[in-house]
Protein backbone atom coordinates (compact mmCIF):
# COMPACT_ATOMS: atom_id res chain seq x y z
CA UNK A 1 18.56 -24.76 -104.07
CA UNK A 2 22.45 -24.11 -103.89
CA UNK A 3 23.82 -26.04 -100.98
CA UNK A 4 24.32 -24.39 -97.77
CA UNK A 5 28.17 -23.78 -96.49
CA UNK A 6 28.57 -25.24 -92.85
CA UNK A 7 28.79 -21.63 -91.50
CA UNK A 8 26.12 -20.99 -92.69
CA UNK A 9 23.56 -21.50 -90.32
CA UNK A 10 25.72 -20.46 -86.95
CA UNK A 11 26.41 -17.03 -89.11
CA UNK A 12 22.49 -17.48 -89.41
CA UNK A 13 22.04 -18.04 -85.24
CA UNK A 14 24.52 -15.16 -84.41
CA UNK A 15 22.90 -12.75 -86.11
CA UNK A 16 19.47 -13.59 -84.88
CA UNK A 17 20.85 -13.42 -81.17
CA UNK A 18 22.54 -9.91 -82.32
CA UNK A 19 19.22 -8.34 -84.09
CA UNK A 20 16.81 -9.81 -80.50
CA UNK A 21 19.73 -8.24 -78.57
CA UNK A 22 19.38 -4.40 -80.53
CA UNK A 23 16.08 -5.05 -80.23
CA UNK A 24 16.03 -5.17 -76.49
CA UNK A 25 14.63 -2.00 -74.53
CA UNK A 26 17.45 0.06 -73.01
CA UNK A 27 18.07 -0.90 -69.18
CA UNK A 28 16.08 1.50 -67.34
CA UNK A 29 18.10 3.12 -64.78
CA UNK A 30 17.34 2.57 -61.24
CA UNK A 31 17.73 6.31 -59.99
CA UNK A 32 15.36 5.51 -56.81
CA UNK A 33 17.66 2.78 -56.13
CA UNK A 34 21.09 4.77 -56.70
CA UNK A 35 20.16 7.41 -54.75
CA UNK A 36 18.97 5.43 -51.79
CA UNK A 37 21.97 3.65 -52.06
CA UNK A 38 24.05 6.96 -51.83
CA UNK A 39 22.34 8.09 -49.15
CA UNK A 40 22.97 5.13 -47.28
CA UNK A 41 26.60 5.12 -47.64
CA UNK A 42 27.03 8.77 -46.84
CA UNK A 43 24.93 8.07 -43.43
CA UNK A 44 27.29 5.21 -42.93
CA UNK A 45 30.50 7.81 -43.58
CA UNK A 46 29.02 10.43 -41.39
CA UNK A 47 28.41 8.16 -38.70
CA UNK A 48 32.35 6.55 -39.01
CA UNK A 49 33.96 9.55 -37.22
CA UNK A 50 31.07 9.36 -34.06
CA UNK A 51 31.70 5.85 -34.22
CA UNK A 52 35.09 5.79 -33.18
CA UNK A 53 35.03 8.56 -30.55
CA UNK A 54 32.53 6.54 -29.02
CA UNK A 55 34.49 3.23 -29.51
CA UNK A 56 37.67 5.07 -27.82
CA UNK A 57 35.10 6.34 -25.02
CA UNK A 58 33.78 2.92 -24.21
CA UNK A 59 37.33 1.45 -24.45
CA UNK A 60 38.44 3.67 -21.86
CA UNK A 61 35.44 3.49 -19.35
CA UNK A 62 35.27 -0.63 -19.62
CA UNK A 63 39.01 -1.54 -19.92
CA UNK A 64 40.92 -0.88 -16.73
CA UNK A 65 44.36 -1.99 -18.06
CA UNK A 66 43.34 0.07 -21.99
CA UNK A 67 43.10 3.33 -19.20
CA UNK A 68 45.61 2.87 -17.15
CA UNK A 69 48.16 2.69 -20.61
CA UNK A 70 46.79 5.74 -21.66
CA UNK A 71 47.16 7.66 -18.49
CA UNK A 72 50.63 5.88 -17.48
CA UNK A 73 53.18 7.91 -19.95
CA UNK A 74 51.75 11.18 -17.91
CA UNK A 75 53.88 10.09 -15.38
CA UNK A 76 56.99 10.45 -17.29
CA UNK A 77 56.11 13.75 -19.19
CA UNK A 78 58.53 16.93 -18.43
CA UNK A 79 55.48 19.41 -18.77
CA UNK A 80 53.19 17.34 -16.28
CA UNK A 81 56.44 16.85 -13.63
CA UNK A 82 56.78 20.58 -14.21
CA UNK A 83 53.71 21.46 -13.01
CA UNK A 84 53.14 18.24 -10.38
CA UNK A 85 56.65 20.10 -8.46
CA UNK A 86 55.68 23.64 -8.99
CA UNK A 87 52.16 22.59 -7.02
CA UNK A 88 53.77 20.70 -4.26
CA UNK A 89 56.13 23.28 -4.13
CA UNK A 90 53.56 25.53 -3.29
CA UNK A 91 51.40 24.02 -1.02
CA UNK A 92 54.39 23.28 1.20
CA UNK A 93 55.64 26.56 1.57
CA UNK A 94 52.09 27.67 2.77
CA UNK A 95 53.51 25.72 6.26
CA UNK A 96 56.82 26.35 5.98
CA UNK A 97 57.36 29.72 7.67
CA UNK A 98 61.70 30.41 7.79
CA UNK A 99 61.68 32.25 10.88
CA UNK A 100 59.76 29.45 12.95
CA UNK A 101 61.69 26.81 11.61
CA UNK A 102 65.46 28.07 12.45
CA UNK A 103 63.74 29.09 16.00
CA UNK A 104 62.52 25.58 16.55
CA UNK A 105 65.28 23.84 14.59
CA UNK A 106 67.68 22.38 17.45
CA UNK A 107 70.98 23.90 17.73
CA UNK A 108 72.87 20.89 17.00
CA UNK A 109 70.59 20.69 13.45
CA UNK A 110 71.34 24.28 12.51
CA UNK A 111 74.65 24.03 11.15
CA UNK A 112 73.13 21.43 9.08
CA UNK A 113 69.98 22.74 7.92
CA UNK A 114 71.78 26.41 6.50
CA UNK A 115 74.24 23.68 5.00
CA UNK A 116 71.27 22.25 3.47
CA UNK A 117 69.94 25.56 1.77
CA UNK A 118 72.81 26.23 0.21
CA UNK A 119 74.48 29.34 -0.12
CA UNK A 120 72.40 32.07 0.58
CA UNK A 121 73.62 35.05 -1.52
CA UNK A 122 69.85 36.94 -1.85
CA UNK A 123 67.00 35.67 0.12
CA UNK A 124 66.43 33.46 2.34
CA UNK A 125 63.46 32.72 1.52
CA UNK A 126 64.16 31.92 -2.02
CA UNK A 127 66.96 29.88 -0.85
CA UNK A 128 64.01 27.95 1.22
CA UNK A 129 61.91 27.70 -1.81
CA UNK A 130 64.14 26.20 -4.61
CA UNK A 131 65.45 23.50 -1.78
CA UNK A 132 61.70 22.62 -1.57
CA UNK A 133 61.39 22.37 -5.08
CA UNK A 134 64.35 20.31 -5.60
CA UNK A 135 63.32 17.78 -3.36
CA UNK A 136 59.98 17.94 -5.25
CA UNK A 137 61.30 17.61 -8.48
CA UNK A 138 63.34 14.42 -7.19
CA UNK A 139 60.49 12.57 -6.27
CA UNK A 140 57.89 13.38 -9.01
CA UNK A 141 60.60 12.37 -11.43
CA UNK A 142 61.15 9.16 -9.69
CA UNK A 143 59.68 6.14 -9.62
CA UNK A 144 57.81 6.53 -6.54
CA UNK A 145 55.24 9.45 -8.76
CA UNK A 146 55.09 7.14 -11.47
CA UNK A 147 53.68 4.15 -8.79
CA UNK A 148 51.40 6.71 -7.33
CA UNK A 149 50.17 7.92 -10.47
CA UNK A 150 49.32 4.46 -11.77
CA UNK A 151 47.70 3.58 -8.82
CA UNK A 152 45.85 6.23 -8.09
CA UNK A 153 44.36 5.28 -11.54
CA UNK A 154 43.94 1.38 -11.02
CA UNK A 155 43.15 1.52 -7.43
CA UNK A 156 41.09 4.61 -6.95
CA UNK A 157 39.65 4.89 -10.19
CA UNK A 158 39.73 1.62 -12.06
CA UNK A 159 37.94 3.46 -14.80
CA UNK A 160 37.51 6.70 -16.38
CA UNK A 161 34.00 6.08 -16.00
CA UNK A 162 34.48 7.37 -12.58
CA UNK A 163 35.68 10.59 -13.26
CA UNK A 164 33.45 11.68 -15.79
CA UNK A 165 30.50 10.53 -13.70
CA UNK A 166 31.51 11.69 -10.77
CA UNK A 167 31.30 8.05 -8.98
CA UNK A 168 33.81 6.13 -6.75
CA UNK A 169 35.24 9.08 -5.19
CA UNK A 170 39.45 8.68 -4.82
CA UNK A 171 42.44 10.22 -5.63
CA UNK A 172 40.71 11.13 -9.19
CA UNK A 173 37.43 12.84 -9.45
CA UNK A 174 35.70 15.98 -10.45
CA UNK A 175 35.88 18.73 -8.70
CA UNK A 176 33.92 22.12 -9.58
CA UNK A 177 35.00 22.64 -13.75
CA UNK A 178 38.07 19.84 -13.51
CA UNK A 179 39.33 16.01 -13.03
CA UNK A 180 41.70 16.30 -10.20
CA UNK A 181 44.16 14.25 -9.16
CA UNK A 182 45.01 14.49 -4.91
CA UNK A 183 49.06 14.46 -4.73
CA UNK A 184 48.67 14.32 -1.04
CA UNK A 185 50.67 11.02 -1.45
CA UNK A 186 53.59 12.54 -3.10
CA UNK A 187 53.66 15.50 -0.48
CA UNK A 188 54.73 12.95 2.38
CA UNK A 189 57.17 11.84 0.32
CA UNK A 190 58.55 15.44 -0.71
CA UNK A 191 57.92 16.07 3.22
CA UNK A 192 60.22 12.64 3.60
CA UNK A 193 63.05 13.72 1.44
CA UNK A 194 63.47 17.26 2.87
CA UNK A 195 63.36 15.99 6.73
CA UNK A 196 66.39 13.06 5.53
CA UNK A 197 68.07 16.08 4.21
CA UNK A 198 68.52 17.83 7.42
CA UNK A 199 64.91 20.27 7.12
CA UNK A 200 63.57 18.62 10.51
CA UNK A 201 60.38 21.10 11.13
CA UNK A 202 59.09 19.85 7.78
CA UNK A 203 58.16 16.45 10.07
CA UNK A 204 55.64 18.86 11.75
CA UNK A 205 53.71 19.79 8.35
CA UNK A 206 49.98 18.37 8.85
CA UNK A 207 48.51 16.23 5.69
CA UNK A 208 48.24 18.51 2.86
CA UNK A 209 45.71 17.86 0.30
CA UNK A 210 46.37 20.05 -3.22
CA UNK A 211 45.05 19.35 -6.80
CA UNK A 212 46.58 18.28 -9.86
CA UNK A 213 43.78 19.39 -13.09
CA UNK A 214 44.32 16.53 -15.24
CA UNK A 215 41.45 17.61 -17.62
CA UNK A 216 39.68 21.53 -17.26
CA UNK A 217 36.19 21.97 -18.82
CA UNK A 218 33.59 24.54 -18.14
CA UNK A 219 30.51 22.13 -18.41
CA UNK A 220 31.38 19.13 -16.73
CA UNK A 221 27.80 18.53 -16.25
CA UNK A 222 27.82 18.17 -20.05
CA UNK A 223 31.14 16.46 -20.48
CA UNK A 224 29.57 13.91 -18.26
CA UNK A 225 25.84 12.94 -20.33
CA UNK A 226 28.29 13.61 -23.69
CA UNK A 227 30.27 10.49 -21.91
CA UNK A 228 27.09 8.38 -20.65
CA UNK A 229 25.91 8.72 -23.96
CA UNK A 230 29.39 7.97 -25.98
CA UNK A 231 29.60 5.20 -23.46
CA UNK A 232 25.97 2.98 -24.19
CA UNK A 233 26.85 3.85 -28.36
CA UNK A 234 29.99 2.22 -28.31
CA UNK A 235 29.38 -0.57 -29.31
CA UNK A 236 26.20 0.30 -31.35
CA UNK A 237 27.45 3.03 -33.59
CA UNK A 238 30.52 0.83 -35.26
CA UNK A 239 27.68 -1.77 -36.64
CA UNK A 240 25.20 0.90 -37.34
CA UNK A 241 27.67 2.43 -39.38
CA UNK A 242 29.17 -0.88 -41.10
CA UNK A 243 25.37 -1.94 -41.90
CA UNK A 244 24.12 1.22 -43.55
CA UNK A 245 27.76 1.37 -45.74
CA UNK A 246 27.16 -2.53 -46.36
CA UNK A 247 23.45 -1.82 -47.34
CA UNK A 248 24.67 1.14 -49.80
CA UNK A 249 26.81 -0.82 -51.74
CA UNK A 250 24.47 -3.69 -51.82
CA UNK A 251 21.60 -1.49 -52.97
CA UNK A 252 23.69 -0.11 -55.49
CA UNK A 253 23.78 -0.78 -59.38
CA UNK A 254 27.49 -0.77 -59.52
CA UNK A 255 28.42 -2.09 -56.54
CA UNK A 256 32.13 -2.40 -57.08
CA UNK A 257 32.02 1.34 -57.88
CA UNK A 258 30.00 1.98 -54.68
CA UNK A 259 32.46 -0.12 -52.43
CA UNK A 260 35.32 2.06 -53.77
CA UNK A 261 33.26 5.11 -52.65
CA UNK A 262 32.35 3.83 -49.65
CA UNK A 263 35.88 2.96 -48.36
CA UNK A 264 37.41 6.18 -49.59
CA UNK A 265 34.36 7.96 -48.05
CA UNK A 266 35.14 6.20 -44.88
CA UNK A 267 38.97 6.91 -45.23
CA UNK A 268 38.14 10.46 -45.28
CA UNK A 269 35.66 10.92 -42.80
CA UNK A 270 38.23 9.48 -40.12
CA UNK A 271 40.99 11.83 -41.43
CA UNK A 272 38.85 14.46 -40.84
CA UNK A 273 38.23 13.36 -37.32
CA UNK A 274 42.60 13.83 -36.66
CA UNK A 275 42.28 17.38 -38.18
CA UNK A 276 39.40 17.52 -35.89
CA UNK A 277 41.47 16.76 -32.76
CA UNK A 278 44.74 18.71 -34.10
CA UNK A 279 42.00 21.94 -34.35
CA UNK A 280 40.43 21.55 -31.07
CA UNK A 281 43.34 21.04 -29.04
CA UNK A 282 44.35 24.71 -30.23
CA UNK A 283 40.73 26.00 -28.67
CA UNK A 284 41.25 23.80 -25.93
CA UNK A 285 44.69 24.84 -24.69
CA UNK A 286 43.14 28.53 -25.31
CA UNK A 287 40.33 28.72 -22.75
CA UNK A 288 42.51 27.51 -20.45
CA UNK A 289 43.33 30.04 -17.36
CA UNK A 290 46.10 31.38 -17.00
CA UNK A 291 47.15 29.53 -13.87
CA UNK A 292 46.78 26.21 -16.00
CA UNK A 293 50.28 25.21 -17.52
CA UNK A 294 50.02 24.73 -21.26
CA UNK A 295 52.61 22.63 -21.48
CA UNK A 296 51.57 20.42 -18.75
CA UNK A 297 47.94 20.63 -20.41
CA UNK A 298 48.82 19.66 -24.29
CA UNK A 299 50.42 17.01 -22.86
CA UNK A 300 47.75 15.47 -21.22
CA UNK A 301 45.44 16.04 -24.08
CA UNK A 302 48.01 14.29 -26.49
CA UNK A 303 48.26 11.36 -24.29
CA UNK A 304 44.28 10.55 -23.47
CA UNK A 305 43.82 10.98 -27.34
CA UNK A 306 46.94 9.15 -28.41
CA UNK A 307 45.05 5.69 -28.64
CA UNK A 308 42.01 7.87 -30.97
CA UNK A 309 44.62 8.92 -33.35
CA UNK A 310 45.72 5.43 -33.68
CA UNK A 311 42.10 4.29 -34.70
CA UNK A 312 41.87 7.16 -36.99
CA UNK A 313 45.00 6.10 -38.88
CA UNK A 314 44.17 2.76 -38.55
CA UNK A 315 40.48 2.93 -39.69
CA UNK A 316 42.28 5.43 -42.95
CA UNK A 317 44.71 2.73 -43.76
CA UNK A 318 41.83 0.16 -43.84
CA UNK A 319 40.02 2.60 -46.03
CA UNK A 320 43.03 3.06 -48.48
CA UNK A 321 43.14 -0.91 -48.53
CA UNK A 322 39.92 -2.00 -49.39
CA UNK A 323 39.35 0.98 -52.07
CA UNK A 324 42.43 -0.37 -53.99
CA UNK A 325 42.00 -3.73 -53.71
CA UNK A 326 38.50 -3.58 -54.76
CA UNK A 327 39.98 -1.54 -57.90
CA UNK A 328 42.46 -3.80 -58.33
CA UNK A 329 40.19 -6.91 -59.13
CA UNK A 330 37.32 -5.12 -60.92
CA UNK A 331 37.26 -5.14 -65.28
CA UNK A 332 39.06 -2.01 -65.70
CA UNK A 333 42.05 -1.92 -68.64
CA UNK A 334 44.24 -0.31 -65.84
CA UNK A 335 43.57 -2.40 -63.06
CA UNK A 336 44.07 -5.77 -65.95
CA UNK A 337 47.21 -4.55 -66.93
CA UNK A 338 48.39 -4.75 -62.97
CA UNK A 339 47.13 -7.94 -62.93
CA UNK A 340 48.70 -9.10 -66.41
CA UNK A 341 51.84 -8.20 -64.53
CA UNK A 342 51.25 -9.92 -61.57
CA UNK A 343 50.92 -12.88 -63.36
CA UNK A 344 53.55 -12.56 -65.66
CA UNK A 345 55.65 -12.07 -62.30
CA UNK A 346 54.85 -15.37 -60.89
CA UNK A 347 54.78 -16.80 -64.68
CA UNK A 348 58.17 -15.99 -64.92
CA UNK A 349 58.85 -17.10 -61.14
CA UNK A 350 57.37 -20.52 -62.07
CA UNK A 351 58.94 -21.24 -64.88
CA UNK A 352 62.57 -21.18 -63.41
CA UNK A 353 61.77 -23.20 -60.52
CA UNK A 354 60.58 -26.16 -63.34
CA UNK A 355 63.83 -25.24 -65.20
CA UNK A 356 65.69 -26.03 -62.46
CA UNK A 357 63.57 -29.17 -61.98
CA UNK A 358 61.80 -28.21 -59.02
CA UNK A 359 58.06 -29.86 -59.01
CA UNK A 360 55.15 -29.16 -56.82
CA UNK A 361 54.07 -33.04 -56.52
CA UNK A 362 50.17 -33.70 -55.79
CA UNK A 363 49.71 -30.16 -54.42
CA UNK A 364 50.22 -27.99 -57.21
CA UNK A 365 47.05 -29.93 -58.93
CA UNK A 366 45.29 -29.55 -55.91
CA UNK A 367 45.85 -25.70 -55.32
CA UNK A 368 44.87 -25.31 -59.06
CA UNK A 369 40.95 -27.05 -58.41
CA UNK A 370 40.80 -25.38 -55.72
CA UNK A 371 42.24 -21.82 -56.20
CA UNK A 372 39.33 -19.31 -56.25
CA UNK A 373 38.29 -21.25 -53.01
CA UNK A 374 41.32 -21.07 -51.04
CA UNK A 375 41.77 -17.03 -52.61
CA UNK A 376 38.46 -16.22 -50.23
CA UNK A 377 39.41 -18.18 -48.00
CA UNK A 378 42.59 -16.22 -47.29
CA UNK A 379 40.76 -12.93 -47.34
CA UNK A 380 38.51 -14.23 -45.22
CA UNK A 381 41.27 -15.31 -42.51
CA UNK A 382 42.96 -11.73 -43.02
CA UNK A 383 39.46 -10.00 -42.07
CA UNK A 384 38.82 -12.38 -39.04
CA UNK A 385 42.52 -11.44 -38.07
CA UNK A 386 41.45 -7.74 -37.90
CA UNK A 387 38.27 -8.04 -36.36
CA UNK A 388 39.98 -9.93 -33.40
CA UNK A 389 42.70 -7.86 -33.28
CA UNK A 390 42.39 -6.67 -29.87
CA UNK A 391 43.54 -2.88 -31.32
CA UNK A 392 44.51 -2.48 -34.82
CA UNK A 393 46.89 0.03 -35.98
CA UNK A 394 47.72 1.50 -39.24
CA UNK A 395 50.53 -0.40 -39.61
CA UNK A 396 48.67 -3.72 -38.52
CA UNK A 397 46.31 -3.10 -41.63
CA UNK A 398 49.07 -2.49 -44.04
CA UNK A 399 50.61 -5.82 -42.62
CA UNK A 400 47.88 -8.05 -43.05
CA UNK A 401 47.20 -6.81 -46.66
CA UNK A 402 51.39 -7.36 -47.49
CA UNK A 403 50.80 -10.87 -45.75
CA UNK A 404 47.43 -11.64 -47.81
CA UNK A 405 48.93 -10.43 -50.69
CA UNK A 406 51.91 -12.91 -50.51
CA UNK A 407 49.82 -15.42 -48.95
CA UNK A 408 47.50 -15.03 -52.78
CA UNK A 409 51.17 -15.11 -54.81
CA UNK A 410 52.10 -18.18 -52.89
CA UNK A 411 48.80 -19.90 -54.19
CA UNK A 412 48.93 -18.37 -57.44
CA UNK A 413 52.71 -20.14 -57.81
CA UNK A 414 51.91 -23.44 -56.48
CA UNK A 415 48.51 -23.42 -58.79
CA UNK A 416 50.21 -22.18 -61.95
CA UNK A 417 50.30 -24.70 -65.10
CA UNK A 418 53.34 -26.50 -65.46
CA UNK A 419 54.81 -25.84 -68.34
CA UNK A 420 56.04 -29.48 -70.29
């Protein structure tokens, strides 16, 4: 028998291990699995949108100071100081009757109190009006509204639990079909202004009590078990959600694919949520009555869901950034090629730094031992960063993935071969 050539027998061995693997039964495909896994991560993308009205909700209702900085920019808006003078305006000339006033006014204060209405070229009356609504306009676009309007938040209703239930009573409640705010406060000090500007009778104006409709719904009784409900779910419905998308990609045969799906399914949920708000704020605004301002209106919708857009472009961004990076590390040619230049990049990087004689020491050895364990544990640190982020923007999200990602390229320098 001819002798055998050295290859011989490991050509022999690798085709045995080809002709058992042809021989092997096709993979059967888990379609029980798949879908169950599908189903679970649409649930989990469904539920995302829910989840964060009902985070925002309980936000609101638990955190006094979260409220009040939603509520405080009202203070400050044109449309709402509009509409805060035009209704102190009006409730004041309910007592203020022209004819009374210039009989009872002293005759030393008359000189000063026509003085004081300014020229009176049409009506009196008018004349009487717009210096009430000056003075109005002063204060609510003063300081002193601002103060009230903050208080009246903090003090009176330390949440926004209290409105929508109906509880606590104060300066904000509910009132028939609307949250109210009383601007009896800001009256005295209209009523304060216009007596130190020479309109002495308006010291003999009882306590008047008027109405500012912060929000205007037609079943409040429903706004309020909507709330109760949103209330007790959020803090429920954001794990519910992250458990059945975590148990869909887990249950799934190609899980990297599924996490992909999961996070862009997640992404778009939530941007669906903004169109959401941008659509109903249209119908809201709409059923308004007519005696409701819409400017003053819009603006107070913008403002209580100005902190729920934020999630929603937050919870998008976060979407955007686990989809990619998940892409980024998986097998395929596209997603190797980014990563061939990546670390070509740093290649380069580290090779001019050991031209120039620059040398890591004893940590460059130690980074490379230890570099797939200090890679998680830097993702690891960026997710507990979110997670205890007390409220994460868009921009937060993007920022810890830029600082992760330079945090990784700092480890991948420090670990990369010397070359001799």
């Amino acid at each position: 028998m001819a002798d055998r050539e050295p290859g011989d027998d490991d050509l022999a061995r690798l085709r045995e291990r080809v002709d058992a693997l042809e021989s092997r039964p096709a993979p059967v495909r888990h379609r029980t699995r798949s879908v169950c896994a599908v189903v679970l991560i649409v649930l989990g993308c469904l539920l995302a949108p829910l989840a964060l009205v009902a985070t925002w909700t309980a936000d609101l209702a638990d955190d006094t100071d979260r409220y009040v900085a939603t509520v405080a920019p009202l203070a400050h808006d044109p449309a709402v100081q509009d509409a805060a003078a035009d209704r102190i305006t009006g409730a004041l000339m309910q007592y203020l009757d022209l004819a009374a006033l210039l009989k009872d006014a002293a005759p030393a204060d008359r000189p000063r109190l026509e003085k004081a209405l300014g020229a009176l070229g049409s009506s009196l009356e008018d004349a009487l009006s717009g210096f009430v609504e000056d003075k109005a306009r002063e204060v609510v676009a003063s300081e002193t509204f601002a103060r009230f309007w903050t208080d009246a938040n903090r003090r009176l209703h330390t949440t926004v639990d209290k409105a929508l239930t109906g509880s606590g009573g104060g300066a904000v409640r509910i009132e028939g079909d609307a949250v109210t705010v009383d601007l009896a406060p800001v009256i005295e000090e209209v009523k304060t202004r216009l007596v130190d500007a020479g309109l002495k009778p308006a010291a003999k104006i009882p306590d008047v009590h008027t109405d500012f409709t912060v929000l205007r719904t037609e079943k409040v009784a429903d706004l309020r078990s909507c709330f109760r409900l949103l209330q007790l779910a959020g803090v429920w419905l954001p794990v519910i959600a992250a458990v059945l998308l975590a148990a869909g990609v887990l249950l799934a045969v190609r899980r990297r694919r599924a996490l992909v799906a999961a996070a862009l399914g997640f992404a778009v949920t939530a941007l669906l949520l903004g169109v959401g708000l941008t659509v109903f704020r249209a119908f809201y605004l709409d059923a308004l009555p007519a005696s409701v301002s819409q400017s003053a209106a819009g603006a107070v919708y913008d403002t209580l869901t100005r902190f729920l857009r934020t999630a929603v472009r937050a919870v998008i961004a976060l979407g955007v950034v686990i989809a990619l990076a998940t892409w980024l590390s998986g097998p395929g040619r596209r997603a190797h090629a980014v990563r061939q230049i990546w670390h070509a990049g740093i290649g380069a990087a580290r090779a001019q730094t050991n031209r120039l004689g620059l040398r890591t020491g004893p940590v460059g050895p130690f980074i490379r031992r230890h570099r797939v364990w200090l890679g998680w544990l830097l993702v690891a640190g960026a997710v507990v960063a979110f997670v205890l982020w007390p409220h994460p923007t868009g921009w937060v999200v993007v920022g810890l993935a830029l600082a992760l990602l330079f945090a990784l390229a700092v480890v991948d320098f420090l670990g990369e071969e010397r070359a001799d």
